[in-house]
Every structure is written in structure tokens, then in C-alpha cells.
ModelCIF file with pLDDT and N, C-alpha, C, O atoms, coordinates in Angstrom:
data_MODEL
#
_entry.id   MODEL 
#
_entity.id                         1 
_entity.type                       polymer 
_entity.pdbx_number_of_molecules   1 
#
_entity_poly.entity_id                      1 
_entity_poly.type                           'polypeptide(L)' 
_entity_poly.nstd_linkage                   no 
_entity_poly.nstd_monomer                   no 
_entity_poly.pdbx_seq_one_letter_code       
;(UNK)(UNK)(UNK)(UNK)(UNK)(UNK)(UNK)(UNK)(UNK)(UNK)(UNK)(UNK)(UNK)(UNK)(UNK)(UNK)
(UNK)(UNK)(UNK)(UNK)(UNK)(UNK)(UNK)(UNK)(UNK)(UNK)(UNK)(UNK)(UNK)(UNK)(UNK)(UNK)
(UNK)(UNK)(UNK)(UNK)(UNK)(UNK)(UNK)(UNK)(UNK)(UNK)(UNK)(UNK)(UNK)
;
_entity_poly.pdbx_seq_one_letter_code_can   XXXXXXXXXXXXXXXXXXXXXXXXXXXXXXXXXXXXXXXXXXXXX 
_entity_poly.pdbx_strand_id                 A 
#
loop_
_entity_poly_seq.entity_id 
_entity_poly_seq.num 
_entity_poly_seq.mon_id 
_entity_poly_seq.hetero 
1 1  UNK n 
1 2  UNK n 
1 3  UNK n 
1 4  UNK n 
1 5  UNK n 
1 6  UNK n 
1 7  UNK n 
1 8  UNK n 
1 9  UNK n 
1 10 UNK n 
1 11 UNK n 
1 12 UNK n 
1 13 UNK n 
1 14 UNK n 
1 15 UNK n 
1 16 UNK n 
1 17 UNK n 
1 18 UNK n 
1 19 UNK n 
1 20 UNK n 
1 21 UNK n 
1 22 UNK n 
1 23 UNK n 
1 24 UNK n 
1 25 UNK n 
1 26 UNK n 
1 27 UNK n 
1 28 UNK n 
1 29 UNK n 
1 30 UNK n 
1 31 UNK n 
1 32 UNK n 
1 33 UNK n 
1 34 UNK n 
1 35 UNK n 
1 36 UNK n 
1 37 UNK n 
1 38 UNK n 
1 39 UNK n 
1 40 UNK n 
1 41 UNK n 
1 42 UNK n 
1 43 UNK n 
1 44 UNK n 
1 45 UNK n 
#
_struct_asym.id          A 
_struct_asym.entity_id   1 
#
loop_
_ma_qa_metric.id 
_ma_qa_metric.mode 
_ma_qa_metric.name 
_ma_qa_metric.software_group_id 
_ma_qa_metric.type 
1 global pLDDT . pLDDT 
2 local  pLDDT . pLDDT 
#
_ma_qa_metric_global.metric_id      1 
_ma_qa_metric_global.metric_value   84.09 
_ma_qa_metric_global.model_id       1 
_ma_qa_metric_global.ordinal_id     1 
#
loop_
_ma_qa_metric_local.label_asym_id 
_ma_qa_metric_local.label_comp_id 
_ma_qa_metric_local.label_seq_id 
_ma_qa_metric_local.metric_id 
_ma_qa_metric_local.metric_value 
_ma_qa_metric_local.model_id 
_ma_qa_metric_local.ordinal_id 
A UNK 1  2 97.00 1 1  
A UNK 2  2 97.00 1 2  
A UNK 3  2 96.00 1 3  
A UNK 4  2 96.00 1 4  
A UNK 5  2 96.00 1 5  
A UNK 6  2 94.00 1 6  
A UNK 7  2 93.00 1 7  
A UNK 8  2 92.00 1 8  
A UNK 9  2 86.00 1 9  
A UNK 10 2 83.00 1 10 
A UNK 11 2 86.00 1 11 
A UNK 12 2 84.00 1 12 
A UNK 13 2 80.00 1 13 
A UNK 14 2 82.00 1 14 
A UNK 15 2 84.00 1 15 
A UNK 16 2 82.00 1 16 
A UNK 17 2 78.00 1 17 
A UNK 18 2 82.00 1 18 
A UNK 19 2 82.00 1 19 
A UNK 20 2 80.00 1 20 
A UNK 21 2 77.00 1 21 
A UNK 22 2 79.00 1 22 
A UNK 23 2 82.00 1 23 
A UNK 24 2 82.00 1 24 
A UNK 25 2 76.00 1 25 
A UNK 26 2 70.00 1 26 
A UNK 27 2 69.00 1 27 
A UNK 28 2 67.00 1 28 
A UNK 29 2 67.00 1 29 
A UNK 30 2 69.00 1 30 
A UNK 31 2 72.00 1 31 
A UNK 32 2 77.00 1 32 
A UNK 33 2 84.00 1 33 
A UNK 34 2 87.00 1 34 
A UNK 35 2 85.00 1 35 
A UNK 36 2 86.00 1 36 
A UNK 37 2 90.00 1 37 
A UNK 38 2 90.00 1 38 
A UNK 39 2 88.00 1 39 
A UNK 40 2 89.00 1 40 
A UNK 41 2 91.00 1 41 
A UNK 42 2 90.00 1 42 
A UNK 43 2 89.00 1 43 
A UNK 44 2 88.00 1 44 
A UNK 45 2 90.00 1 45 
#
loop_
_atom_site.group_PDB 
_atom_site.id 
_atom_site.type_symbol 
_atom_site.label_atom_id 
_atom_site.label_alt_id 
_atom_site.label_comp_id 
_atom_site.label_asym_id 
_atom_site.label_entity_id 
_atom_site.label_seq_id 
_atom_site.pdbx_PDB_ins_code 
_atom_site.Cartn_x 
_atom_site.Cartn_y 
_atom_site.Cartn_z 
_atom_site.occupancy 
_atom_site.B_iso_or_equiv 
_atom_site.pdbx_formal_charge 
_atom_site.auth_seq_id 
_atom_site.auth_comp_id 
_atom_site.auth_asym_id 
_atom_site.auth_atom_id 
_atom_site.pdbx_PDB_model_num 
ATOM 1   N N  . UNK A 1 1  ? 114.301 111.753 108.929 1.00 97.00 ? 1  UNK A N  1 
ATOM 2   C CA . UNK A 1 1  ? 113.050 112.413 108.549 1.00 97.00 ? 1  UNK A CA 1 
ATOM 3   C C  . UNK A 1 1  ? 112.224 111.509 107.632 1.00 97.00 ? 1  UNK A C  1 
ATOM 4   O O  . UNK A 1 1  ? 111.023 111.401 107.880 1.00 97.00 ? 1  UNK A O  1 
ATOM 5   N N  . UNK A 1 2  ? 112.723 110.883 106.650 1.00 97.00 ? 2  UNK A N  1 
ATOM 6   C CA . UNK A 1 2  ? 112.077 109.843 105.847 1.00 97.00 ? 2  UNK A CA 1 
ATOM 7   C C  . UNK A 1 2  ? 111.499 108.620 106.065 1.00 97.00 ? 2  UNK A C  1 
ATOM 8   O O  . UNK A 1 2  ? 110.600 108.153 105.367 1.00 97.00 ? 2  UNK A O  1 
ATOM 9   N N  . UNK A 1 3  ? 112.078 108.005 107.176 1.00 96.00 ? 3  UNK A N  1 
ATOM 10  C CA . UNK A 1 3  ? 111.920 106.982 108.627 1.00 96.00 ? 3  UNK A CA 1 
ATOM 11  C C  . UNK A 1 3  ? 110.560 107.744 109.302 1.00 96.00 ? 3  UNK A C  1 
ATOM 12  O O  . UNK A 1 3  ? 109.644 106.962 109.555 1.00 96.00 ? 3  UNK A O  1 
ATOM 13  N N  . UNK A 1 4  ? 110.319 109.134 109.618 1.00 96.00 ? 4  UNK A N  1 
ATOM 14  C CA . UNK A 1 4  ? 109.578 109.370 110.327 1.00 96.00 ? 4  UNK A CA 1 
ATOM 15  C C  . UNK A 1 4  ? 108.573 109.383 109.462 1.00 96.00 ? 4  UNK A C  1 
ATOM 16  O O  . UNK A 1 4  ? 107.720 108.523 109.681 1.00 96.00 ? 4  UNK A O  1 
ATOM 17  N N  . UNK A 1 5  ? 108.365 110.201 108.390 1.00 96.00 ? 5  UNK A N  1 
ATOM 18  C CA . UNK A 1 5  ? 107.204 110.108 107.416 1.00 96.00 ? 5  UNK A CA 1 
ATOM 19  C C  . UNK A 1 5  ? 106.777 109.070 107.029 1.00 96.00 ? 5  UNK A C  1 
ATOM 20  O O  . UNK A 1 5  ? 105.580 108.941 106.772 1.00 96.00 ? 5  UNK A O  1 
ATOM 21  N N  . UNK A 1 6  ? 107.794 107.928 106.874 1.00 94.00 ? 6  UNK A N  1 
ATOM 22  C CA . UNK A 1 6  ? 107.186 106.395 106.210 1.00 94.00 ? 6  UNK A CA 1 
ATOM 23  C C  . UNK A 1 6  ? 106.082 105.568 107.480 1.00 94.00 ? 6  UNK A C  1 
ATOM 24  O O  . UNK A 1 6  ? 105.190 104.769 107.193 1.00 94.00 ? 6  UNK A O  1 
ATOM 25  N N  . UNK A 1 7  ? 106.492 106.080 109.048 1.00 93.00 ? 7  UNK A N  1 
ATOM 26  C CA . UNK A 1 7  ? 106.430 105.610 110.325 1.00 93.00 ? 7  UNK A CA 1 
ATOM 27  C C  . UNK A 1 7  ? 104.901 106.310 110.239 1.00 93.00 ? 7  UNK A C  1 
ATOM 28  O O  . UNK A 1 7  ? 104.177 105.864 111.129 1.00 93.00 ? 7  UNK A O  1 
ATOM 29  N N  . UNK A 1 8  ? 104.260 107.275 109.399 1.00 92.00 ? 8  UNK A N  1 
ATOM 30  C CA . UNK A 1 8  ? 103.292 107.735 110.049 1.00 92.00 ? 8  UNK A CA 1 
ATOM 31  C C  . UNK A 1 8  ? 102.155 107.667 109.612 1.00 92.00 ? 8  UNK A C  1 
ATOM 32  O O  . UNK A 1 8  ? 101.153 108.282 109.977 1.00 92.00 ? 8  UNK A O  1 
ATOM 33  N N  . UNK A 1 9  ? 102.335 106.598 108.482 1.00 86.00 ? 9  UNK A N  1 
ATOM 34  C CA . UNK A 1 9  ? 101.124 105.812 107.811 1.00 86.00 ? 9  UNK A CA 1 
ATOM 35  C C  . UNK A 1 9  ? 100.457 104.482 108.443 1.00 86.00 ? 9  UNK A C  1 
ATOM 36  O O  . UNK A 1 9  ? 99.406  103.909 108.155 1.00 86.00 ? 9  UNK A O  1 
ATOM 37  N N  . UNK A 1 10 ? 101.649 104.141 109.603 1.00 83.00 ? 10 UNK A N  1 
ATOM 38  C CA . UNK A 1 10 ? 101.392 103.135 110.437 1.00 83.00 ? 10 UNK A CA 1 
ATOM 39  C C  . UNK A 1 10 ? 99.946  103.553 111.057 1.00 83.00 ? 10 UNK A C  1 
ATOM 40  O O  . UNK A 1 10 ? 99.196  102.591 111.222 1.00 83.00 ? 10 UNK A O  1 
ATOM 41  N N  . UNK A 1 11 ? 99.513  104.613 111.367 1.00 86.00 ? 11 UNK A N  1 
ATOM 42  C CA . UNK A 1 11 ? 98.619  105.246 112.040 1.00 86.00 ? 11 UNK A CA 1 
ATOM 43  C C  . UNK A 1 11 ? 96.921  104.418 110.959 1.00 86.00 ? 11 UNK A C  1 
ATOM 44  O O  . UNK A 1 11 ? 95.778  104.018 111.178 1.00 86.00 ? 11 UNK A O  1 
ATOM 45  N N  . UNK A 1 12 ? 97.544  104.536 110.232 1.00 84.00 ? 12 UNK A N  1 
ATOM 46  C CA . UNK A 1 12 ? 96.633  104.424 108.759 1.00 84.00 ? 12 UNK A CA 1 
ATOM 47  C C  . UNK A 1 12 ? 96.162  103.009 108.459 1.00 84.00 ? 12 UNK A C  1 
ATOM 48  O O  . UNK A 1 12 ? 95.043  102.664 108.077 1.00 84.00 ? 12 UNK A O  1 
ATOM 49  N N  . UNK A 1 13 ? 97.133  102.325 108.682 1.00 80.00 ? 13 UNK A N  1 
ATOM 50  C CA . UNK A 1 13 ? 97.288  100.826 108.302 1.00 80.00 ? 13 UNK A CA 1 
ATOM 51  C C  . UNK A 1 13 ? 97.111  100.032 109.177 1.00 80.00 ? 13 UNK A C  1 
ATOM 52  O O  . UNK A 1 13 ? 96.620  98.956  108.839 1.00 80.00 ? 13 UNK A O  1 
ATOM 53  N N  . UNK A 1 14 ? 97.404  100.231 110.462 1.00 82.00 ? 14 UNK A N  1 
ATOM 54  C CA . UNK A 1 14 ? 97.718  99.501  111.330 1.00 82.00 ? 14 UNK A CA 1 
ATOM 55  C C  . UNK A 1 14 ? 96.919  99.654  112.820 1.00 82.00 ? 14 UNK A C  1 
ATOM 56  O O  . UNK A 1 14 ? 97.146  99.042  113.864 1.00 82.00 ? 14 UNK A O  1 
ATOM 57  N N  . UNK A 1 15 ? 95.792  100.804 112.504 1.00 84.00 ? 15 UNK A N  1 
ATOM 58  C CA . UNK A 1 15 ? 94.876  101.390 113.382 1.00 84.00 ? 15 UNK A CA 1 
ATOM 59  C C  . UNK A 1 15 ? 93.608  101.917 112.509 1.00 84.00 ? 15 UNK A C  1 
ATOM 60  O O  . UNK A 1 15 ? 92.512  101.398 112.716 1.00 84.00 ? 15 UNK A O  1 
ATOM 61  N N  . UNK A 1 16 ? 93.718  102.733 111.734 1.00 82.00 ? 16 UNK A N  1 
ATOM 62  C CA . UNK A 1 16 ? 92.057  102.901 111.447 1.00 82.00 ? 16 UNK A CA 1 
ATOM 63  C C  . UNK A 1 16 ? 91.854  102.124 110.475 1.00 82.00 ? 16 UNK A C  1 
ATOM 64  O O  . UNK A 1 16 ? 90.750  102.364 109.986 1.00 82.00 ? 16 UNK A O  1 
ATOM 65  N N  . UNK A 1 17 ? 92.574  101.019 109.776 1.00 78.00 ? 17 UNK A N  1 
ATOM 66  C CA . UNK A 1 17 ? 92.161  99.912  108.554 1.00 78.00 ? 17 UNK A CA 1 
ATOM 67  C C  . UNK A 1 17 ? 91.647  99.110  109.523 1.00 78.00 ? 17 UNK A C  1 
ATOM 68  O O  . UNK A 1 17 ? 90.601  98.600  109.120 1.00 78.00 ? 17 UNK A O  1 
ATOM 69  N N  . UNK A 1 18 ? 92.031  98.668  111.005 1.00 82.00 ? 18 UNK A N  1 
ATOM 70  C CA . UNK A 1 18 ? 91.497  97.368  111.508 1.00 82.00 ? 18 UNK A CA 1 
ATOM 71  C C  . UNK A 1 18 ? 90.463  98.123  112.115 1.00 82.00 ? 18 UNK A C  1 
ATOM 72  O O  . UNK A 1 18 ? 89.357  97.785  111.693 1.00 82.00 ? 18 UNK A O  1 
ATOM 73  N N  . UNK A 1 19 ? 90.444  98.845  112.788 1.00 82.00 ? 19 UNK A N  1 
ATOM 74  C CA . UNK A 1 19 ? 89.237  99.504  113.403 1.00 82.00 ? 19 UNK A CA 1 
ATOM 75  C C  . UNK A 1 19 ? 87.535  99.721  112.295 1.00 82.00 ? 19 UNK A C  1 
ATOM 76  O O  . UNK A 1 19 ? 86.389  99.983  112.660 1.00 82.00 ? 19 UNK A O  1 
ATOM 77  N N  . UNK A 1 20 ? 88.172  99.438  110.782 1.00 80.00 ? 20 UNK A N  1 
ATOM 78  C CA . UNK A 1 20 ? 87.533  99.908  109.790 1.00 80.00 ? 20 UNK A CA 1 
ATOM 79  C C  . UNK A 1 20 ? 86.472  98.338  109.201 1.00 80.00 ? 20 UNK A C  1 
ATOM 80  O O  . UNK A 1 20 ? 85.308  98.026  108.949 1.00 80.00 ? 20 UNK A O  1 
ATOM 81  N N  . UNK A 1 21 ? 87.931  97.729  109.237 1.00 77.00 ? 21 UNK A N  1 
ATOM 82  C CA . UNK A 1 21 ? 88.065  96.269  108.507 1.00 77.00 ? 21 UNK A CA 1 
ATOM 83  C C  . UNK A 1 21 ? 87.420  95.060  109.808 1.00 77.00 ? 21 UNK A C  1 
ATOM 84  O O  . UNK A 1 21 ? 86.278  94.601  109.784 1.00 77.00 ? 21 UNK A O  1 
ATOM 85  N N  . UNK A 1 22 ? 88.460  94.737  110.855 1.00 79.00 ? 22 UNK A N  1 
ATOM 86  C CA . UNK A 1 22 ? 88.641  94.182  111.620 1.00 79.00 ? 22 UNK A CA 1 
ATOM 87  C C  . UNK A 1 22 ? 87.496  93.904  112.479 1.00 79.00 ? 22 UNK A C  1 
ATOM 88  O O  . UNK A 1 22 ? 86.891  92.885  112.813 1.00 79.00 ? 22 UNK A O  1 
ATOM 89  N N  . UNK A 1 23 ? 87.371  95.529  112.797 1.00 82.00 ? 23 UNK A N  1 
ATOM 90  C CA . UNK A 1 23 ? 86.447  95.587  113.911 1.00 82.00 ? 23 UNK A CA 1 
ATOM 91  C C  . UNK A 1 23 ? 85.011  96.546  113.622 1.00 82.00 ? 23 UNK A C  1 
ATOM 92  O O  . UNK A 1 23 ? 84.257  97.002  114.481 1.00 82.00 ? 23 UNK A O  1 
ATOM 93  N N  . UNK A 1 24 ? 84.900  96.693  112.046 1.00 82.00 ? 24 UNK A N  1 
ATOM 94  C CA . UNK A 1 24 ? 83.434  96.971  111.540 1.00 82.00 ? 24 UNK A CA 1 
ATOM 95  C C  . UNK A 1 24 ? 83.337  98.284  111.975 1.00 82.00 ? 24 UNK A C  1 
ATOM 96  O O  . UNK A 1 24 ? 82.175  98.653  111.804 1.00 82.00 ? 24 UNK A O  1 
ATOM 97  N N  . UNK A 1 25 ? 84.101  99.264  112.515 1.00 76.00 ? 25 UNK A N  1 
ATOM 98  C CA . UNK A 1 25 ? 83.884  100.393 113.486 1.00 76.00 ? 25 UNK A CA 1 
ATOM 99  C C  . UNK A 1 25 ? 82.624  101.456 112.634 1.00 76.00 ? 25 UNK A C  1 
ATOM 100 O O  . UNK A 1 25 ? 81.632  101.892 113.218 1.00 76.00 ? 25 UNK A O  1 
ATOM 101 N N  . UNK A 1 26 ? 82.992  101.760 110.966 1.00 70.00 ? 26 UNK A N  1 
ATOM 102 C CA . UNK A 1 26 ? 81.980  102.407 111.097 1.00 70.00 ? 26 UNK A CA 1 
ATOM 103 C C  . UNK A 1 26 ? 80.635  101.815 110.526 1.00 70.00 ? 26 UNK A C  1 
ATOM 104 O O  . UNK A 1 26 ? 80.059  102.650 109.829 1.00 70.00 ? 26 UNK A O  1 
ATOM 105 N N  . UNK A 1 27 ? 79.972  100.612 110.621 1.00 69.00 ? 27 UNK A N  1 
ATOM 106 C CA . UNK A 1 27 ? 78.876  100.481 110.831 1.00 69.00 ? 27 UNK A CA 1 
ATOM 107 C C  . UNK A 1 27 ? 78.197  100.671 112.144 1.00 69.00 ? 27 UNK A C  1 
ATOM 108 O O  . UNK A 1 27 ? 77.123  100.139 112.424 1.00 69.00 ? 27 UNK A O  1 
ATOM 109 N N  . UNK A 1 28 ? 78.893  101.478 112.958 1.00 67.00 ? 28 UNK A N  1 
ATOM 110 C CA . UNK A 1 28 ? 78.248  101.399 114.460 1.00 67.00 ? 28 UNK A CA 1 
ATOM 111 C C  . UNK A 1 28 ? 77.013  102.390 114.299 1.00 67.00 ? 28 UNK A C  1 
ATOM 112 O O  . UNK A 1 28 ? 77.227  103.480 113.768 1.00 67.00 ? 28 UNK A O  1 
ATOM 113 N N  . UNK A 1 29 ? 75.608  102.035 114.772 1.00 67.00 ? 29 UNK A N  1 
ATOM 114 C CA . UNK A 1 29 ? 75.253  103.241 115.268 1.00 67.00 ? 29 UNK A CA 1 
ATOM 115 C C  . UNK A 1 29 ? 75.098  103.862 116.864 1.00 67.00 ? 29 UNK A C  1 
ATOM 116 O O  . UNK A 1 29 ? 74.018  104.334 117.222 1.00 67.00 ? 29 UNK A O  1 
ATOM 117 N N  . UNK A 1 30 ? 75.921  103.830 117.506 1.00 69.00 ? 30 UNK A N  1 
ATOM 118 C CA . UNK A 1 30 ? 75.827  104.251 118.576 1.00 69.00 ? 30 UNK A CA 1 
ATOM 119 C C  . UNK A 1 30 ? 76.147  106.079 118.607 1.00 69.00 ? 30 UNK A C  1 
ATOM 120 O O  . UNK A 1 30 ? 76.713  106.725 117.726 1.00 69.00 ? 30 UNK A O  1 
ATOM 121 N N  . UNK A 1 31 ? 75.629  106.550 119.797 1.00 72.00 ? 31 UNK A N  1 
ATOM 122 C CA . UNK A 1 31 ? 75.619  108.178 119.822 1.00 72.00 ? 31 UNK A CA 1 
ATOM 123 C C  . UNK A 1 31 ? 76.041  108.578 120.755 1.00 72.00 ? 31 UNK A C  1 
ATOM 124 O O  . UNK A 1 31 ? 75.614  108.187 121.841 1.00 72.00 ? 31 UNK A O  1 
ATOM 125 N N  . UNK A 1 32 ? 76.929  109.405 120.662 1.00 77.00 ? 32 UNK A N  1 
ATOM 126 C CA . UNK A 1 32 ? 77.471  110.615 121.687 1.00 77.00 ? 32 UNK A CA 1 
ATOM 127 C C  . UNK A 1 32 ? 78.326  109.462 122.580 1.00 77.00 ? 32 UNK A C  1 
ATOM 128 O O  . UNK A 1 32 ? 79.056  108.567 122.155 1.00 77.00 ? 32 UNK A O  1 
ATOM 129 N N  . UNK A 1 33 ? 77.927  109.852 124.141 1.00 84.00 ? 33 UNK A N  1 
ATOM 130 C CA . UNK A 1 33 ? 79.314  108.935 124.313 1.00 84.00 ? 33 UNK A CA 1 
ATOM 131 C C  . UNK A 1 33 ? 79.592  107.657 124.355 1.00 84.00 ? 33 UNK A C  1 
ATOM 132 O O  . UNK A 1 33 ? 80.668  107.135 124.647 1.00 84.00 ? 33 UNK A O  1 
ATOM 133 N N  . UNK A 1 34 ? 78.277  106.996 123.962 1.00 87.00 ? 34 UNK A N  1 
ATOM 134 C CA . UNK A 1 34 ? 78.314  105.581 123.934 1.00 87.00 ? 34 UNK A CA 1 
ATOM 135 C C  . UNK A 1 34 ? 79.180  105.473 122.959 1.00 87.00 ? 34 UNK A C  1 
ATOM 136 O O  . UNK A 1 34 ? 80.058  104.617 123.069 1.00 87.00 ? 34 UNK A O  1 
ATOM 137 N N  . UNK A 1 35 ? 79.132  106.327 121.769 1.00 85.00 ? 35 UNK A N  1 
ATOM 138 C CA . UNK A 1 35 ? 80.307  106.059 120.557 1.00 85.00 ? 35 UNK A CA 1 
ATOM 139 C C  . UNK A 1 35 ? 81.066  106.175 120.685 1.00 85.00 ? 35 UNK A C  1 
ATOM 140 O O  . UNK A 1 35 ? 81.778  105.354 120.107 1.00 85.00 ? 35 UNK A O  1 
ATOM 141 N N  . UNK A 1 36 ? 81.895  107.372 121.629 1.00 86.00 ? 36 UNK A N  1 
ATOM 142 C CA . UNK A 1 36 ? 83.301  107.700 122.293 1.00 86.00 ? 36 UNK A CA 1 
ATOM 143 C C  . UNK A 1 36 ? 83.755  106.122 122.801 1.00 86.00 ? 36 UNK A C  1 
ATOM 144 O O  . UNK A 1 36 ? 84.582  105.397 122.248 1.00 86.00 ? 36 UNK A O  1 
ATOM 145 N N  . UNK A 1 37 ? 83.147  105.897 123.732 1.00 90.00 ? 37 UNK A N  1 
ATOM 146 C CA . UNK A 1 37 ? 83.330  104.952 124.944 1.00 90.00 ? 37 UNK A CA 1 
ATOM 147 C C  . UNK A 1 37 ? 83.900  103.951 123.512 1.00 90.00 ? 37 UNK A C  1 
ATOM 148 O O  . UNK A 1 37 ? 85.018  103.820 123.014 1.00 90.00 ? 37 UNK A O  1 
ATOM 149 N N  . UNK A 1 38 ? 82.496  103.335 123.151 1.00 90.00 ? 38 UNK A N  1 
ATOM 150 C CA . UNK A 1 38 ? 82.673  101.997 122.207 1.00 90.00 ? 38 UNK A CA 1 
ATOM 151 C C  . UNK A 1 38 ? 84.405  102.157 121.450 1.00 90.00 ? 38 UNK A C  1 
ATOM 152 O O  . UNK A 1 38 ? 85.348  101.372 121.551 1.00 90.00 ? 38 UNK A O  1 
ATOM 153 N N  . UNK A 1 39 ? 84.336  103.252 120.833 1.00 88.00 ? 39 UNK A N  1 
ATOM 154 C CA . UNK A 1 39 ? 85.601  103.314 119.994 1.00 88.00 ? 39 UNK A CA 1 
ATOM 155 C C  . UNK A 1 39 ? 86.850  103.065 120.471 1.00 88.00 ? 39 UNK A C  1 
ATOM 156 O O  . UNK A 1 39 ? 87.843  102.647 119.876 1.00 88.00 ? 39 UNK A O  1 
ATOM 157 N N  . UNK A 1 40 ? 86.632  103.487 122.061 1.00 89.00 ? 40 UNK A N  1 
ATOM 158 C CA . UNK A 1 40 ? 87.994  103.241 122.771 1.00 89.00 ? 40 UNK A CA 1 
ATOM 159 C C  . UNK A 1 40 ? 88.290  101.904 123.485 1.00 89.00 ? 40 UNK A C  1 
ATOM 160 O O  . UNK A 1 40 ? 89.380  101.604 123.972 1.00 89.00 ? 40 UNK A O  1 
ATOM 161 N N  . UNK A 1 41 ? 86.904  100.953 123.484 1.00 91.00 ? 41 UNK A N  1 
ATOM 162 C CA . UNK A 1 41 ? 86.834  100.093 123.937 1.00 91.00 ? 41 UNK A CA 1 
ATOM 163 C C  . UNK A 1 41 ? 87.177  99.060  122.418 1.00 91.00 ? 41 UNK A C  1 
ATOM 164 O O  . UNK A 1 41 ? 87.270  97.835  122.504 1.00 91.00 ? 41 UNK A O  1 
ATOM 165 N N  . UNK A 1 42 ? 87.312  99.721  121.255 1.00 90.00 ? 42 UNK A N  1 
ATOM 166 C CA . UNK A 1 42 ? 87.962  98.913  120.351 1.00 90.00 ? 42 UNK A CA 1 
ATOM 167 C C  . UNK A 1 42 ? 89.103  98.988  120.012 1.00 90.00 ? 42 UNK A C  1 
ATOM 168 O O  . UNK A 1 42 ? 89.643  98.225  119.211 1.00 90.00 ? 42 UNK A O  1 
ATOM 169 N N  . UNK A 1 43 ? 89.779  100.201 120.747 1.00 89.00 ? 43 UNK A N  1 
ATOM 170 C CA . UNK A 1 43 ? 91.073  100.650 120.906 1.00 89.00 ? 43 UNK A CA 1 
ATOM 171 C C  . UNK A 1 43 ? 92.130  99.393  121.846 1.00 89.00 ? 43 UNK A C  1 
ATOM 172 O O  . UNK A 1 43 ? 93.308  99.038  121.789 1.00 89.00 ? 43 UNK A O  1 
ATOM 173 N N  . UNK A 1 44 ? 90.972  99.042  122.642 1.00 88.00 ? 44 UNK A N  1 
ATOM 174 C CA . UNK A 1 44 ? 91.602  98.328  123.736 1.00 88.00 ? 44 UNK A CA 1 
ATOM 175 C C  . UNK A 1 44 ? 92.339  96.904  123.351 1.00 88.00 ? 44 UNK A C  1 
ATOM 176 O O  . UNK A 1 44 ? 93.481  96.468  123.494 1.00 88.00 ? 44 UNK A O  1 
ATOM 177 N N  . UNK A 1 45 ? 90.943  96.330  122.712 1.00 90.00 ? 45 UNK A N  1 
ATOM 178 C CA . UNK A 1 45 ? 90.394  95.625  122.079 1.00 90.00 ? 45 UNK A CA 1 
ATOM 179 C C  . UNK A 1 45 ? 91.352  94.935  121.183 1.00 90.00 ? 45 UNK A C  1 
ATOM 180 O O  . UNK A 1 45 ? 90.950  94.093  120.380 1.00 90.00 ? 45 UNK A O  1 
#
């Protein structure tokens, strides 16, 4: 259980810090689903 809780900051660190940091995500202004799309295309990314 402690393994799993420590495991679920990975989410945090290791996905929305680079998406944040990395890949500038929220200076975007894009709208509706161009923003969907874009985000997942930085997912890919």
C-alpha cells in the first residue's frame, strides 16, 4: 500500500511537471478541441 501511494505522485512528476515545464502546456491558447487534441498530441510527444 505504501509502494502504491509513493507510485502515485509519479503522475505528478513525471507527467504534468513536463507537460508544465518541458512542454510549456499551459501557455497554450488554443480552444475546445484544438486544446483536447494539442494536449494529447503532447501526451504522445
Amino acid at each position: 500500500i505504501l509502494r502504491s501511494i509513493r507510485a502515485h505522485w509519479g503522475i505528478e512528476n513525471n507527467l504534468h511537471w513536463h507537460l508544465d515545464v518541458t512542454f510549456n502546456e499551459d501557455s497554450t491558447r488554443k480552444t475546445k478541441n484544438a486544446a483536447a487534441n494539442f494536449s494529447l498530441l503532447n501526451k504522445i510527444a
